[in-house]
C-alpha atoms as a PDB file:
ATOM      1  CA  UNK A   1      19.180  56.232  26.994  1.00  0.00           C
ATOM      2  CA  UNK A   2      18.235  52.531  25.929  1.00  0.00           C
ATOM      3  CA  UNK A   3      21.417  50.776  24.077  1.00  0.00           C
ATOM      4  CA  UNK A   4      20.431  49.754  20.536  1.00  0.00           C
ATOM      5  CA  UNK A   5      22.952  46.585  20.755  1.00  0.00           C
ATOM      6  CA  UNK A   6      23.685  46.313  17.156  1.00  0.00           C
ATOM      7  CA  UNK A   7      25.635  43.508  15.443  1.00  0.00           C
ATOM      8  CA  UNK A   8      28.878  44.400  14.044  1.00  0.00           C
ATOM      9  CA  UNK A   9      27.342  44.458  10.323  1.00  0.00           C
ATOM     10  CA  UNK A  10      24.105  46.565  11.445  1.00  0.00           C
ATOM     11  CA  UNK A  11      26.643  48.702  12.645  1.00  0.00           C
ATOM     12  CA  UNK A  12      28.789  49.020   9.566  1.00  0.00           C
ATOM     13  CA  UNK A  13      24.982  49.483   7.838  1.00  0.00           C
ATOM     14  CA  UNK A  14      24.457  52.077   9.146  1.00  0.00           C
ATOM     15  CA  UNK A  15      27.891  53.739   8.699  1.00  0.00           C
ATOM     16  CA  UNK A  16      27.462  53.055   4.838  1.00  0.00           C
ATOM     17  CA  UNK A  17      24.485  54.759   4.748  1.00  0.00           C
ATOM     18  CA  UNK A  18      25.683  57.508   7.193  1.00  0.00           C
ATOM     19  CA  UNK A  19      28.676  58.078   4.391  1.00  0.00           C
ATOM     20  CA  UNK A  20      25.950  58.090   1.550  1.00  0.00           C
ATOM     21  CA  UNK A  21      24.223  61.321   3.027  1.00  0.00           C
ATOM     22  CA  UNK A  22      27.004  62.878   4.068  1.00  0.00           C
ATOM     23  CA  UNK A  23      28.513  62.750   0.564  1.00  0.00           C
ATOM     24  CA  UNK A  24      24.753  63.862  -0.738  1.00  0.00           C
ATOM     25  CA  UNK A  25      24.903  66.979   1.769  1.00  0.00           C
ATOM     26  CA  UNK A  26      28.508  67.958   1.434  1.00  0.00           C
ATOM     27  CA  UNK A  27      27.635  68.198  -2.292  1.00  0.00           C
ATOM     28  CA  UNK A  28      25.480  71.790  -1.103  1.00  0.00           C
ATOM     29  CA  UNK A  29      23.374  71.527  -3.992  1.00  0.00           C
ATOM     30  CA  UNK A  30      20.381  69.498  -2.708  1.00  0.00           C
ATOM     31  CA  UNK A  31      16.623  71.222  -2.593  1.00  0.00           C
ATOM     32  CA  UNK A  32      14.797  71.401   0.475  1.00  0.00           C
ATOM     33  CA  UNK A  33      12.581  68.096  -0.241  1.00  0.00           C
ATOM     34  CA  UNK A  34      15.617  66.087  -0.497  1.00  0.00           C
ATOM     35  CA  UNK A  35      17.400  67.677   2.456  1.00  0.00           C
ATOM     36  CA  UNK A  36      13.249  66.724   3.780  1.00  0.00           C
ATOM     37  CA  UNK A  37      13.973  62.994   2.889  1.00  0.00           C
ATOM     38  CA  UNK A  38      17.623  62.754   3.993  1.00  0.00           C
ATOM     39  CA  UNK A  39      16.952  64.100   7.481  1.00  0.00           C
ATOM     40  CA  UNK A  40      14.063  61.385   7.642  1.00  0.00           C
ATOM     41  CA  UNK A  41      16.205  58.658   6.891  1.00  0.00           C
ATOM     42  CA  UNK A  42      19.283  59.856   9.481  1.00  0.00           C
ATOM     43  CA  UNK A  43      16.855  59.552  12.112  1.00  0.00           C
ATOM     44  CA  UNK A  44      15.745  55.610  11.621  1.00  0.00           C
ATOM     45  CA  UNK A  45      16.591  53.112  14.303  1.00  0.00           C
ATOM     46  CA  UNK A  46      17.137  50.638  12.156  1.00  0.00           C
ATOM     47  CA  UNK A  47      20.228  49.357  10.411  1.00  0.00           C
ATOM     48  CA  UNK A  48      18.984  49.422   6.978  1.00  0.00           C
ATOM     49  CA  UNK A  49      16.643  51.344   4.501  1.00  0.00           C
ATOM     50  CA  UNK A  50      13.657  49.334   2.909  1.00  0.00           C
ATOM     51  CA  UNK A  51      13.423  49.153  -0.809  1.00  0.00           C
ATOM     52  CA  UNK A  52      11.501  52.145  -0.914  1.00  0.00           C
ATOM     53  CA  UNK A  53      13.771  54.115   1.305  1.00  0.00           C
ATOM     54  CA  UNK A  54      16.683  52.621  -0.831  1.00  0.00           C
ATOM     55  CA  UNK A  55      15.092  53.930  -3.907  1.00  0.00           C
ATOM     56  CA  UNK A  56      14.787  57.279  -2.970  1.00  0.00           C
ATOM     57  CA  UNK A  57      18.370  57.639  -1.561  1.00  0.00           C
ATOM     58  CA  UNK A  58      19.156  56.235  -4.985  1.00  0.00           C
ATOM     59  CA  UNK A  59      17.031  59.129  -6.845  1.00  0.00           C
ATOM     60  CA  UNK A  60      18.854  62.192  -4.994  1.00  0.00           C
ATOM     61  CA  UNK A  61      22.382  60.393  -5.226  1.00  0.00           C
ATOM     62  CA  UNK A  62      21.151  60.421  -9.129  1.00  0.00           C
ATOM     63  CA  UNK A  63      19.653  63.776  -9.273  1.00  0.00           C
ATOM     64  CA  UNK A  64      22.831  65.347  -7.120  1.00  0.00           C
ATOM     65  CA  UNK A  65      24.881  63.723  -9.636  1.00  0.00           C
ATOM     66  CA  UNK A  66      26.806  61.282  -6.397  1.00  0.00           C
ATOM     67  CA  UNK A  67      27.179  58.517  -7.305  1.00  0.00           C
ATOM     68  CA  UNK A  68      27.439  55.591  -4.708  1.00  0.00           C
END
């Protein structure tokens, strides 16, 4: 495996938005398109989520009632 060499901050990124869906799938309650997105977005190799991506996480934390 290739080491991603993150900065401190990219790393602490990604844990925020690690925290984000886990709070959005310990909930239990989500429908299979949001699980859809939320699997999608665990799996980017980047340290943050574009303003679209951002927006969407934002629209199941509303839906699900979780608030960040």
């Amino acid at each position: 495996m290739k080491p991603l060499n993150y900065l401190e901050s990219e790393c602490q990124q990604m844990q925020l938005i690690s925290d984000r869906i886990r709070r959005l799938r310990d909930d239990g309650k989500l429908e299979a398109p949001a699980e859809a997105i939320l699997k999608c977005l665990e799996e980017l190799k980047r340290p943050y989520l574009t303003t679209f991506e951002e927006k969407l996480m934002g629209l199941i934390e509303i839906e699900s009632r979780v608030v960040n």
